[in-house]
PDB file of N, CA and C in Angstrom:
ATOM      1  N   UNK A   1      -3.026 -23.398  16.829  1.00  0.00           N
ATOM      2  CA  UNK A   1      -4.020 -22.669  16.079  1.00  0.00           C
ATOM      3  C   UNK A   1      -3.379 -22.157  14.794  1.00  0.00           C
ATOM      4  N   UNK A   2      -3.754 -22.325  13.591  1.00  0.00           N
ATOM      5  CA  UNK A   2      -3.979 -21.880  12.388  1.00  0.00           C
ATOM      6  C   UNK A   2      -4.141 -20.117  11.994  1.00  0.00           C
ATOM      7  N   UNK A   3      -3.452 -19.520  11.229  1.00  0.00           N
ATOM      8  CA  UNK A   3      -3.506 -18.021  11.150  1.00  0.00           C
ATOM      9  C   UNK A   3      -4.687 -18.039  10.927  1.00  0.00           C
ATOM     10  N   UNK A   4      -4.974 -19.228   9.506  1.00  0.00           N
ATOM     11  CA  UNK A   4      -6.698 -18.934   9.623  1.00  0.00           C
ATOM     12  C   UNK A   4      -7.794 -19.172  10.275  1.00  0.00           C
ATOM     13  N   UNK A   5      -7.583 -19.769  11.129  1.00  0.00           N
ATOM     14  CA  UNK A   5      -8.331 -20.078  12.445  1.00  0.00           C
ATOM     15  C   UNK A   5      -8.073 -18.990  12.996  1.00  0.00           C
ATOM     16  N   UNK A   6      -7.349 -18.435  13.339  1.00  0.00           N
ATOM     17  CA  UNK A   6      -7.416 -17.088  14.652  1.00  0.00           C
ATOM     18  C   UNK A   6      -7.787 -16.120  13.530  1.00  0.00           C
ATOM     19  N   UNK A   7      -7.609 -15.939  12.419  1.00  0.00           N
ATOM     20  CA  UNK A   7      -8.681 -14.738  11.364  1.00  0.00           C
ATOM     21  C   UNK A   7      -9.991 -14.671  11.635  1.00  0.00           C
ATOM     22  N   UNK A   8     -10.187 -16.067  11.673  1.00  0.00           N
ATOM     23  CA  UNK A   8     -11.694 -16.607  11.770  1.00  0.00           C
ATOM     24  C   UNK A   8     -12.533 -16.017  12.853  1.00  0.00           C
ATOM     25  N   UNK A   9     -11.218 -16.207  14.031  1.00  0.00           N
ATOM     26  CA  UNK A   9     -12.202 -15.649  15.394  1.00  0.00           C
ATOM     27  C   UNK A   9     -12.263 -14.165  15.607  1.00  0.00           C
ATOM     28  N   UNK A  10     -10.934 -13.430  14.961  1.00  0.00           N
ATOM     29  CA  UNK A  10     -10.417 -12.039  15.574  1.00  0.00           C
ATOM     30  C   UNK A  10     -11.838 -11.427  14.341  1.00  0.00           C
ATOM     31  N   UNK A  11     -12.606 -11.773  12.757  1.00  0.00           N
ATOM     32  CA  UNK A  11     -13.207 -11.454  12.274  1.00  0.00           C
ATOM     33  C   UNK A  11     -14.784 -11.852  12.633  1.00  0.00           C
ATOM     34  N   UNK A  12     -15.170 -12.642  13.363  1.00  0.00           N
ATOM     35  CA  UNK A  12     -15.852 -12.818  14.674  1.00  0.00           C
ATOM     36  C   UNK A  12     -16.442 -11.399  15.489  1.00  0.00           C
ATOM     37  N   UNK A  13     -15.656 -10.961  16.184  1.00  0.00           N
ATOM     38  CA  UNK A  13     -15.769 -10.389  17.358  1.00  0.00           C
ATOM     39  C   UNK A  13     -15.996  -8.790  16.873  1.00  0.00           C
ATOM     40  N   UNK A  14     -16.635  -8.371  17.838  1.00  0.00           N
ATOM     41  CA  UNK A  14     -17.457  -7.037  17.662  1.00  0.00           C
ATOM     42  C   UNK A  14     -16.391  -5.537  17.415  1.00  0.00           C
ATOM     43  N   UNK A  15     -16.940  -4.843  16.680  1.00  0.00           N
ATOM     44  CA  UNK A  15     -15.986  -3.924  16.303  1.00  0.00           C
ATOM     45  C   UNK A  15     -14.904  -3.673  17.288  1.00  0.00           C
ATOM     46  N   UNK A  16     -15.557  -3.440  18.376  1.00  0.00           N
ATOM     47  CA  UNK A  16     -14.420  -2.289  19.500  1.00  0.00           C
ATOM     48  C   UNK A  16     -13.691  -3.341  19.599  1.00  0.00           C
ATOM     49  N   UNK A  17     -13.652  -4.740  19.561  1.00  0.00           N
ATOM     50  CA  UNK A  17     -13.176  -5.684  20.348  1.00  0.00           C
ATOM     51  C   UNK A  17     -11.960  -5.056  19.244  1.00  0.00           C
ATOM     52  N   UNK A  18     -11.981  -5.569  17.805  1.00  0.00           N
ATOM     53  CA  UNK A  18     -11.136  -5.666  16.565  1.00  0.00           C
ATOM     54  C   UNK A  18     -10.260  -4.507  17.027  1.00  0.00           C
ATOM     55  N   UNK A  19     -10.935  -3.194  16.880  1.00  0.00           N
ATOM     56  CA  UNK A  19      -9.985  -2.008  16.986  1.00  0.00           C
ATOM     57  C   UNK A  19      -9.198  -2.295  18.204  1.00  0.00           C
ATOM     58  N   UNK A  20      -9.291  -2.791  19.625  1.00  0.00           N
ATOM     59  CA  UNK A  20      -8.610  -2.728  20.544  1.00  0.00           C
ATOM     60  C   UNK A  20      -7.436  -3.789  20.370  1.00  0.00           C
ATOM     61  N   UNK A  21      -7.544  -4.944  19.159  1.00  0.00           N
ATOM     62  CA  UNK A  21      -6.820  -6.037  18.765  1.00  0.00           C
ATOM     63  C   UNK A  21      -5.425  -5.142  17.754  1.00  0.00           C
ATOM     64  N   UNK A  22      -6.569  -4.511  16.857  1.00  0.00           N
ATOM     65  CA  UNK A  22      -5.567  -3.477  15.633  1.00  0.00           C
ATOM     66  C   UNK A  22      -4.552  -2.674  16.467  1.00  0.00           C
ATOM     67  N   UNK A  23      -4.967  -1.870  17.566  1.00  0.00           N
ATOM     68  CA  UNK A  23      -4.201  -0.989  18.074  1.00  0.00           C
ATOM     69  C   UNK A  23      -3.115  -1.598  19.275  1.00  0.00           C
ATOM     70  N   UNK A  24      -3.270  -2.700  19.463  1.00  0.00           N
ATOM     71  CA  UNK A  24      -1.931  -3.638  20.078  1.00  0.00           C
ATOM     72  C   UNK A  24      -1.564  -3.932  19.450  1.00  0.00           C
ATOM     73  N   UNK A  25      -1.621  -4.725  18.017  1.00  0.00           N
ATOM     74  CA  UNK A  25      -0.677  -5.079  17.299  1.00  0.00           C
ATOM     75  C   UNK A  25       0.069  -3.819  16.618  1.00  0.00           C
ATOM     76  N   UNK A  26      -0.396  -2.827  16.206  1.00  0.00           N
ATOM     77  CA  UNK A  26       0.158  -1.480  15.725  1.00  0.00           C
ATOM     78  C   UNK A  26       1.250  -1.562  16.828  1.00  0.00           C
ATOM     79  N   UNK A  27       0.844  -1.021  17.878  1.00  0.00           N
ATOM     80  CA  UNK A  27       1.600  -0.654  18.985  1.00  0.00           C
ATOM     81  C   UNK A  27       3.049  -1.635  19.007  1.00  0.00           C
ATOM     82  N   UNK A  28       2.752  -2.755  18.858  1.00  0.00           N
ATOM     83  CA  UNK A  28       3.858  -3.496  18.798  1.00  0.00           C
ATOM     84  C   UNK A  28       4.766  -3.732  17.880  1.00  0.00           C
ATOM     85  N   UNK A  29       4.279  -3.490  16.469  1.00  0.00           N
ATOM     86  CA  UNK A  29       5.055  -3.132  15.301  1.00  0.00           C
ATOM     87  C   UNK A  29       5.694  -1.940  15.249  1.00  0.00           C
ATOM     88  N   UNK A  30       4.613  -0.873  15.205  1.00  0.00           N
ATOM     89  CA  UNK A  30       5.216   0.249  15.029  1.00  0.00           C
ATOM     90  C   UNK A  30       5.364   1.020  16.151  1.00  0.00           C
ATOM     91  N   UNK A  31       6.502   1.363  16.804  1.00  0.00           N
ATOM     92  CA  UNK A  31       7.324   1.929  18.097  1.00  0.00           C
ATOM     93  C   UNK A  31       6.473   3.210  18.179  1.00  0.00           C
ATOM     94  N   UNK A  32       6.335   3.943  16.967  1.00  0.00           N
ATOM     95  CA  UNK A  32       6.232   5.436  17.004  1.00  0.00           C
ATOM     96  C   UNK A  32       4.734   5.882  17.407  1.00  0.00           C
ATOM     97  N   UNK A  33       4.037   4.524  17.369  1.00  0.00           N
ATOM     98  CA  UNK A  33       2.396   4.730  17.340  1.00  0.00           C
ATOM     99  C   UNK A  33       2.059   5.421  18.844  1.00  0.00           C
ATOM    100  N   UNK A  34       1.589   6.382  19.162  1.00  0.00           N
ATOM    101  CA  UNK A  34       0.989   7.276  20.128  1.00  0.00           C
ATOM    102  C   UNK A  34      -0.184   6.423  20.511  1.00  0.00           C
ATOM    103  N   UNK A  35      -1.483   5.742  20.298  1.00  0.00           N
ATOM    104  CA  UNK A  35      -2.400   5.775  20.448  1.00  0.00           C
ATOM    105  C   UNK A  35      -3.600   7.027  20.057  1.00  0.00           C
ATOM    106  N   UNK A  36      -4.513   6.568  21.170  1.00  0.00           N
ATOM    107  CA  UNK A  36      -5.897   7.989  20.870  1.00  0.00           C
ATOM    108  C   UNK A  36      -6.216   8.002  22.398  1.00  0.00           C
ATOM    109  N   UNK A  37      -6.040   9.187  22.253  1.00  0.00           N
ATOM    110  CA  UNK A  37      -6.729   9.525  23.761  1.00  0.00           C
ATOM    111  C   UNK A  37      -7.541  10.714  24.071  1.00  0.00           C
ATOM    112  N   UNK A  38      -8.583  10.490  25.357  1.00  0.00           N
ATOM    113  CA  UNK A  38      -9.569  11.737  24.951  1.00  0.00           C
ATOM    114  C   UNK A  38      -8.775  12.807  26.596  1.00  0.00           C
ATOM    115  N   UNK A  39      -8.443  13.658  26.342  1.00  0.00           N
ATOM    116  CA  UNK A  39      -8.044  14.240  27.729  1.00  0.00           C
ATOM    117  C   UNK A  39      -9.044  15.961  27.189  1.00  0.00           C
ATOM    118  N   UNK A  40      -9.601  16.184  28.774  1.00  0.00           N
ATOM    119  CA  UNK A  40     -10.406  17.204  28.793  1.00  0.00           C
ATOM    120  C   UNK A  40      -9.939  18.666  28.984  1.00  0.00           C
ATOM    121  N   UNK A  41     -10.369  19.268  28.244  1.00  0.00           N
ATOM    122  CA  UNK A  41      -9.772  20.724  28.050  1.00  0.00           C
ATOM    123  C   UNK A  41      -8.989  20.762  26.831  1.00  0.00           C
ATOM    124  N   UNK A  42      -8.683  19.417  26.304  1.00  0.00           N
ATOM    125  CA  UNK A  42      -7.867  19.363  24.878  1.00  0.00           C
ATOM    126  C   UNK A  42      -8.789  18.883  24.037  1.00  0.00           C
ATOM    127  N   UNK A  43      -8.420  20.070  23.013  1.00  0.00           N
ATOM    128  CA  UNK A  43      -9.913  19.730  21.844  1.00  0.00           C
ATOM    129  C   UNK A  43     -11.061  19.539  22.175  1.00  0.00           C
ATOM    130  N   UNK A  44     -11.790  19.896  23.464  1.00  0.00           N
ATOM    131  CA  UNK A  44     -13.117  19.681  23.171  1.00  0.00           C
ATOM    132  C   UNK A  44     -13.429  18.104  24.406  1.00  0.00           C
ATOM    133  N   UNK A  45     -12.183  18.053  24.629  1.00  0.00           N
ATOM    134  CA  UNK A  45     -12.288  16.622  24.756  1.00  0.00           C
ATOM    135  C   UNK A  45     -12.432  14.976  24.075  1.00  0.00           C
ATOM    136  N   UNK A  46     -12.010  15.610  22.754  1.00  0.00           N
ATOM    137  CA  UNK A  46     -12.420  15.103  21.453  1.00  0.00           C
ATOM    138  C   UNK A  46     -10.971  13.957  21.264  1.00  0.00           C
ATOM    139  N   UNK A  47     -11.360  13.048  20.260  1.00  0.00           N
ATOM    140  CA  UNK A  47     -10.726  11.619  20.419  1.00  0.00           C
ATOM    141  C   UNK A  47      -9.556  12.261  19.999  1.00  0.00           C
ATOM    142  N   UNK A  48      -8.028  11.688  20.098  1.00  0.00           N
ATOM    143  CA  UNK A  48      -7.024  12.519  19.294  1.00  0.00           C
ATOM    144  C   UNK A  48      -5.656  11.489  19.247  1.00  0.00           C
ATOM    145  N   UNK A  49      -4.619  11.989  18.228  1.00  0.00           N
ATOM    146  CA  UNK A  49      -3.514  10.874  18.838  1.00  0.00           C
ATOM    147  C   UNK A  49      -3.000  11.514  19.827  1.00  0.00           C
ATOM    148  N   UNK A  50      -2.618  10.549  20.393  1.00  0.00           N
ATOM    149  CA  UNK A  50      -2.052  10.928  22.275  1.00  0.00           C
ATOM    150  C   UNK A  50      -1.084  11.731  22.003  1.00  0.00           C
ATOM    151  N   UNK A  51      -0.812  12.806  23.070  1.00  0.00           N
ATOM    152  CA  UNK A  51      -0.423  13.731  22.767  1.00  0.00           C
ATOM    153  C   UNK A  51       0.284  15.054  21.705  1.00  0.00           C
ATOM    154  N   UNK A  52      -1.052  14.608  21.346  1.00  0.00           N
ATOM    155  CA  UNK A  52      -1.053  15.820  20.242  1.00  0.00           C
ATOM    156  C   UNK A  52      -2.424  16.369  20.073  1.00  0.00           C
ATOM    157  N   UNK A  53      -2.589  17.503  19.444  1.00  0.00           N
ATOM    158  CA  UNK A  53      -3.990  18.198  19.490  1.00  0.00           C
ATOM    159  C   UNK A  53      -4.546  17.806  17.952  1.00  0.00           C
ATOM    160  N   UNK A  54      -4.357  16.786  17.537  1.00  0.00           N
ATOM    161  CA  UNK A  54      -4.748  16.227  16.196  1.00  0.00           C
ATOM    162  C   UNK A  54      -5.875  14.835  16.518  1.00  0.00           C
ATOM    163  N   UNK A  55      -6.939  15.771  16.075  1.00  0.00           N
ATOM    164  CA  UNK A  55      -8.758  14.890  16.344  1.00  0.00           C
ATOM    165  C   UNK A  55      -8.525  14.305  15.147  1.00  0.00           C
ATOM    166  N   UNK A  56      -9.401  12.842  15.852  1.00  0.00           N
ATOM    167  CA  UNK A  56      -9.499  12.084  14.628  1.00  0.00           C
ATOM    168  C   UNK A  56     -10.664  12.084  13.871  1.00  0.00           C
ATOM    169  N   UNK A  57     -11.648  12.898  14.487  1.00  0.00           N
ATOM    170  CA  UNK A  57     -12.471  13.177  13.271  1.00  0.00           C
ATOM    171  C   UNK A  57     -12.137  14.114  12.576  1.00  0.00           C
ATOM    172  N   UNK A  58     -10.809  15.218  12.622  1.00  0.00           N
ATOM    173  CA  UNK A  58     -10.350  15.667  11.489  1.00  0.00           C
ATOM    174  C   UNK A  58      -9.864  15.293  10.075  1.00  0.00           C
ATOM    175  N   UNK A  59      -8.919  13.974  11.256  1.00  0.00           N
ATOM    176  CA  UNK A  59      -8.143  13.190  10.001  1.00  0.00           C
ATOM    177  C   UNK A  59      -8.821  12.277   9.467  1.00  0.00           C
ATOM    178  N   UNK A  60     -10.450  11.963   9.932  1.00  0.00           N
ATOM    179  CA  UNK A  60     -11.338  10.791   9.343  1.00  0.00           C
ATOM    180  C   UNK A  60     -12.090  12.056   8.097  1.00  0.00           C
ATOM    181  N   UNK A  61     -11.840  13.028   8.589  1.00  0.00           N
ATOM    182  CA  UNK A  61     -12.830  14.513   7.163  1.00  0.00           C
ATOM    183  C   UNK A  61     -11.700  14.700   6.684  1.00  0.00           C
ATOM    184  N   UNK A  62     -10.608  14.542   6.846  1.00  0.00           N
ATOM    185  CA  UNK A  62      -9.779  15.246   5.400  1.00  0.00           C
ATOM    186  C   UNK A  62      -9.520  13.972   4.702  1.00  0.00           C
ATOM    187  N   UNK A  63      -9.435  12.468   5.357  1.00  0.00           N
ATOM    188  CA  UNK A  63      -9.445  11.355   4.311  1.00  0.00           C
ATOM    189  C   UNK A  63     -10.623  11.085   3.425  1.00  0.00           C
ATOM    190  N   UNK A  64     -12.054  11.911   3.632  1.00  0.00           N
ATOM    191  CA  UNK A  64     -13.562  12.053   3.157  1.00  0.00           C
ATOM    192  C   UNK A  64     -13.115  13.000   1.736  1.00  0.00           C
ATOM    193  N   UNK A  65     -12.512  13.967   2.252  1.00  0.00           N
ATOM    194  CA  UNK A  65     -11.829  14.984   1.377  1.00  0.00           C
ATOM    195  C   UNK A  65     -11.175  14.346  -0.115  1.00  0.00           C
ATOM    196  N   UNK A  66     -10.542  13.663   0.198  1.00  0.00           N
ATOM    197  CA  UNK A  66      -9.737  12.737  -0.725  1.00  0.00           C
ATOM    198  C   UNK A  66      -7.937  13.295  -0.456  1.00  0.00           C
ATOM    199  N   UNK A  67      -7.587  13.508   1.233  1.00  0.00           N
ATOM    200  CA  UNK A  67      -6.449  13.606   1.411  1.00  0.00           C
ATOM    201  C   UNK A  67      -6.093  12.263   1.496  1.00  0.00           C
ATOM    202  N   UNK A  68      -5.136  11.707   0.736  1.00  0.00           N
ATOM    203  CA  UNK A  68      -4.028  10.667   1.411  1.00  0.00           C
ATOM    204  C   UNK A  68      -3.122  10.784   2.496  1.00  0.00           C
ATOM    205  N   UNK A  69      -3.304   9.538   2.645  1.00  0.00           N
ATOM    206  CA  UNK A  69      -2.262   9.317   3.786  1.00  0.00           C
ATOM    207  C   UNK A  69      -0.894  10.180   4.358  1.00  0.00           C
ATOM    208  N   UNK A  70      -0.701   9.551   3.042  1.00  0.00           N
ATOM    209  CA  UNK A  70       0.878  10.469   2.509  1.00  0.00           C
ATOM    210  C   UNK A  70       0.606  11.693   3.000  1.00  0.00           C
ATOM    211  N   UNK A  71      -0.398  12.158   2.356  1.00  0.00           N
ATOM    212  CA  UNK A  71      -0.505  13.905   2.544  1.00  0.00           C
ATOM    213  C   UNK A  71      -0.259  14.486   3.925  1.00  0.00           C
ATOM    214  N   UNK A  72      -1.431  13.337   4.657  1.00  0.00           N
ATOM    215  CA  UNK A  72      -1.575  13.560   6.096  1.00  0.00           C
ATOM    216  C   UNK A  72      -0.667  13.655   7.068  1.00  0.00           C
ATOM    217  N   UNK A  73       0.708  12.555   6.521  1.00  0.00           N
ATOM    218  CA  UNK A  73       1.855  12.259   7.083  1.00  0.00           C
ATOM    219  C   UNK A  73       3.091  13.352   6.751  1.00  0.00           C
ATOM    220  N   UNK A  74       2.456  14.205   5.762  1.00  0.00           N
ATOM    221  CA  UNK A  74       3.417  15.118   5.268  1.00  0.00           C
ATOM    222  C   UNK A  74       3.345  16.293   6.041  1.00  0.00           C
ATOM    223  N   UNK A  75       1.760  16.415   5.997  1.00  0.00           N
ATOM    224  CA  UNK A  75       1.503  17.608   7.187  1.00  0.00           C
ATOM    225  C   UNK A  75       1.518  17.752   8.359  1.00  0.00           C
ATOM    226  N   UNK A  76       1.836  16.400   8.869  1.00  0.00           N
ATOM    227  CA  UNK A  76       1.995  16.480  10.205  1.00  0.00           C
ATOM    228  C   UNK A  76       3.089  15.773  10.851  1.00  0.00           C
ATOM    229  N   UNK A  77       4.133  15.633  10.311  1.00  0.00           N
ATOM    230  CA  UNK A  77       5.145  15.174  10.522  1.00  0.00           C
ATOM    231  C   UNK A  77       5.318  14.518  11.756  1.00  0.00           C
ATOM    232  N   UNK A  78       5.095  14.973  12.775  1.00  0.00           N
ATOM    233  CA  UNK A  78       5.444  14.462  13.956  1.00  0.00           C
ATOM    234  C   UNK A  78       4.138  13.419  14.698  1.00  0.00           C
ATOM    235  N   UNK A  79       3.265  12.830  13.479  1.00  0.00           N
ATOM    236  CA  UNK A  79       2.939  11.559  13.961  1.00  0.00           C
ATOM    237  C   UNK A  79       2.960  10.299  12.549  1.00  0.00           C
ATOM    238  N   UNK A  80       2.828   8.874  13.094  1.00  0.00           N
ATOM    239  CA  UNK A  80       3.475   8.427  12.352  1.00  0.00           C
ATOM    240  C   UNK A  80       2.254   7.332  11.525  1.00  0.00           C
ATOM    241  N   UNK A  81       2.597   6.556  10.370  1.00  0.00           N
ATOM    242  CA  UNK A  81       1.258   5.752  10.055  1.00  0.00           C
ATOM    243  C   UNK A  81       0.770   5.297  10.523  1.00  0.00           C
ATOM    244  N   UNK A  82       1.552   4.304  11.992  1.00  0.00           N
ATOM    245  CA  UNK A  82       0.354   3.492  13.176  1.00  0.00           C
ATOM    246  C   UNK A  82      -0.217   4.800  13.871  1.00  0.00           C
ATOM    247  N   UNK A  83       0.327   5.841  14.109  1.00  0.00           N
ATOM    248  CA  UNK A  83      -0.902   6.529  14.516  1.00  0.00           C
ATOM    249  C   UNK A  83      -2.008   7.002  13.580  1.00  0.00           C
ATOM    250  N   UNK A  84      -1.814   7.091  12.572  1.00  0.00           N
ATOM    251  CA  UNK A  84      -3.113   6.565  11.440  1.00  0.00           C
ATOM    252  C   UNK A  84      -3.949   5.669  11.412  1.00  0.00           C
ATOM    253  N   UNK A  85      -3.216   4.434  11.340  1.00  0.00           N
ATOM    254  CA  UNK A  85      -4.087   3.167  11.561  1.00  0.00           C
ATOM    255  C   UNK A  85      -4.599   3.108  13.077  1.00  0.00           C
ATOM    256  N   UNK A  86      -4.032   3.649  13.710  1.00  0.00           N
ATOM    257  CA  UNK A  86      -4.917   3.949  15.243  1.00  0.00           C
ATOM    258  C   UNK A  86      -6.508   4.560  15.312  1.00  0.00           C
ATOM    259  N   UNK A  87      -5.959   5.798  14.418  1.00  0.00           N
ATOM    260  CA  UNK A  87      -7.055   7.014  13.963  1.00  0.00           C
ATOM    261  C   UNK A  87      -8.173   6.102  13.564  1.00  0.00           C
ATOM    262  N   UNK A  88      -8.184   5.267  12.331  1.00  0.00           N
ATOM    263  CA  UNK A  88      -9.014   4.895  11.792  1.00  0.00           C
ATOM    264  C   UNK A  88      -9.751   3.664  12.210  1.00  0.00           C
ATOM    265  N   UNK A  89      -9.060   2.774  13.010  1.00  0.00           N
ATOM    266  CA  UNK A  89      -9.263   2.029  14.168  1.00  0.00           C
ATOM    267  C   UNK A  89     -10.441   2.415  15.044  1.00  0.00           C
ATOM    268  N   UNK A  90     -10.254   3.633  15.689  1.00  0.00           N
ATOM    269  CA  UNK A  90     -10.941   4.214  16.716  1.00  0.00           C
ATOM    270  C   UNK A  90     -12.557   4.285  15.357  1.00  0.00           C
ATOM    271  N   UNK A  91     -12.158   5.300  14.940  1.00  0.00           N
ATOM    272  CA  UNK A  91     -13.016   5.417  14.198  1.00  0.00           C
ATOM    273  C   UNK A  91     -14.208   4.857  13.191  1.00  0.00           C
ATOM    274  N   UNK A  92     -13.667   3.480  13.274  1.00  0.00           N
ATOM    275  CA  UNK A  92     -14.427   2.547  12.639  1.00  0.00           C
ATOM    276  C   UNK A  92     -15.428   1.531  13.792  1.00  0.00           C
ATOM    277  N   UNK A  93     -14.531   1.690  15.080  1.00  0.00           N
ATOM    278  CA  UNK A  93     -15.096   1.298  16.354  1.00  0.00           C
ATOM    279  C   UNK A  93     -16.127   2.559  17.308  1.00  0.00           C
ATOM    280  N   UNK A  94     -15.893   3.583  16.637  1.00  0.00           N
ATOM    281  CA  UNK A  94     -17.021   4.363  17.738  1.00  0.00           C
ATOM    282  C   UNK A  94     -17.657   5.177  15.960  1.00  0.00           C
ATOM    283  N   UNK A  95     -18.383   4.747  15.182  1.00  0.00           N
ATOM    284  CA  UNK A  95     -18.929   5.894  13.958  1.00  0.00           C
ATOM    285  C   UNK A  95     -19.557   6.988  14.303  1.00  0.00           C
ATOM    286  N   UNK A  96     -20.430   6.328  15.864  1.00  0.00           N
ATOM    287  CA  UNK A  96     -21.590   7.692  15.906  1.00  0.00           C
ATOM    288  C   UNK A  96     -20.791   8.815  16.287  1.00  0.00           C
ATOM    289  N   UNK A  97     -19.857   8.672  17.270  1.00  0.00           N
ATOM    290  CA  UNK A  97     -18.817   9.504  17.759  1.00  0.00           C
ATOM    291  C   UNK A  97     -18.807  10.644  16.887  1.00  0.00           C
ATOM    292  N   UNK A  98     -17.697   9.773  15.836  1.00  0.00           N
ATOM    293  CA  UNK A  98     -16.739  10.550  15.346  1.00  0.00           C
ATOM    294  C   UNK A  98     -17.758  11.661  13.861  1.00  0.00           C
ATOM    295  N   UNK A  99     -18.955  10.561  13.657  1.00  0.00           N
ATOM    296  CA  UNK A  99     -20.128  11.605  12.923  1.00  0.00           C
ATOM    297  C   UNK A  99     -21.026  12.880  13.600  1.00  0.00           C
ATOM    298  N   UNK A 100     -21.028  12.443  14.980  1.00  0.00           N
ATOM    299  CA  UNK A 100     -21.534  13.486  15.520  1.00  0.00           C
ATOM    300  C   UNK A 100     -20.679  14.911  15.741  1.00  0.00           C
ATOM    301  N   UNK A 101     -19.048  14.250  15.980  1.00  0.00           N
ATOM    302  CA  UNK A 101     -18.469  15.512  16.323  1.00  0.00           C
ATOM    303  C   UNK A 101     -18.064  15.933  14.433  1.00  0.00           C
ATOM    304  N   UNK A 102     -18.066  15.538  13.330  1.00  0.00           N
ATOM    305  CA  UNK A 102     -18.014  15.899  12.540  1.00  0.00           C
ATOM    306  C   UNK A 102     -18.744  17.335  12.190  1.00  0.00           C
ATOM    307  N   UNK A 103     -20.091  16.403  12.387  1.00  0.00           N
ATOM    308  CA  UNK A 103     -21.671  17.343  12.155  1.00  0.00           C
ATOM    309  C   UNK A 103     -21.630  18.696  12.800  1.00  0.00           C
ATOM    310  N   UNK A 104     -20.659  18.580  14.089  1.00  0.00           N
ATOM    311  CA  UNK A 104     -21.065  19.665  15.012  1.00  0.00           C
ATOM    312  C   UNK A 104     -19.889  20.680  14.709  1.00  0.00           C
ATOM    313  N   UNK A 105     -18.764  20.311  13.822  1.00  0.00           N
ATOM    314  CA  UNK A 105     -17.927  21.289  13.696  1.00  0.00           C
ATOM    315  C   UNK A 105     -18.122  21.361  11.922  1.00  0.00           C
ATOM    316  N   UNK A 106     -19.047  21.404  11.205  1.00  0.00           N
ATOM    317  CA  UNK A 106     -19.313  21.517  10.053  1.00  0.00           C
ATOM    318  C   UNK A 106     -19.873  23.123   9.864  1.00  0.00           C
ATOM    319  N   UNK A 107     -19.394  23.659   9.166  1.00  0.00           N
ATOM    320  CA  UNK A 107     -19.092  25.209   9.126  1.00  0.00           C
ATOM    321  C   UNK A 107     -20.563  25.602   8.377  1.00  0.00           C
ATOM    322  N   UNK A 108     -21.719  26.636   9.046  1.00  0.00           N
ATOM    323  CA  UNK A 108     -22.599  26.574   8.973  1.00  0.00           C
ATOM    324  C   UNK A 108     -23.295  27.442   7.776  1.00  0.00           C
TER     325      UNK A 108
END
């Protein structure tokens, strides 16, 4: 198979499928990548990188903001860009999610 042949198919297949494709290959490049995980009683229960209390619909509203990456990585030192590209992964695979919990922590 052809890179562009397997582009062909992996651009094919339905969002969640893609994000669950993005976040193995992350995982396998980058060592430091945590994932997202939802564990209850933390945040709300709200999507986050794995173990840490950092929601990714925070880091999907402060990139709305016009924070960079960089910025993001500056402030939070102790996670790394694949857990970014994780973040945004998730996030592009669940929208209503991560808009609903936006909406609901939007300061009234």
């Amino acid at each position: 198979m052809t890179l562009k042949e397997l582009e062909n198919q992996i651009l094919a297949l339905p969002a969640t499928e893609k994000a669950a494709i993005i976040q193995r290959l992350t995982q396998s490049i980058e060592i430091g990548a945590k994932g997202i995980t939802k564990t209850p009683g933390v945040c709300g229960g709200e999507a986050c990188i794995a173990g840490t209390r950092i929601a990714v619909w925070l880091l999907v509203e402060a990139r709305r903001l016009g924070i960079s990456e960089a910025l993001l990585l500056q402030d939070y030192p102790h996670i790394s860009a694949g857990d970014l590209v994780n973040a945004w992964a998730y996030a592009d695979a669940y929208p209503e999610e991560i808009e609903a919990v936006i909406h609901a922590n939007e300061v009234a």
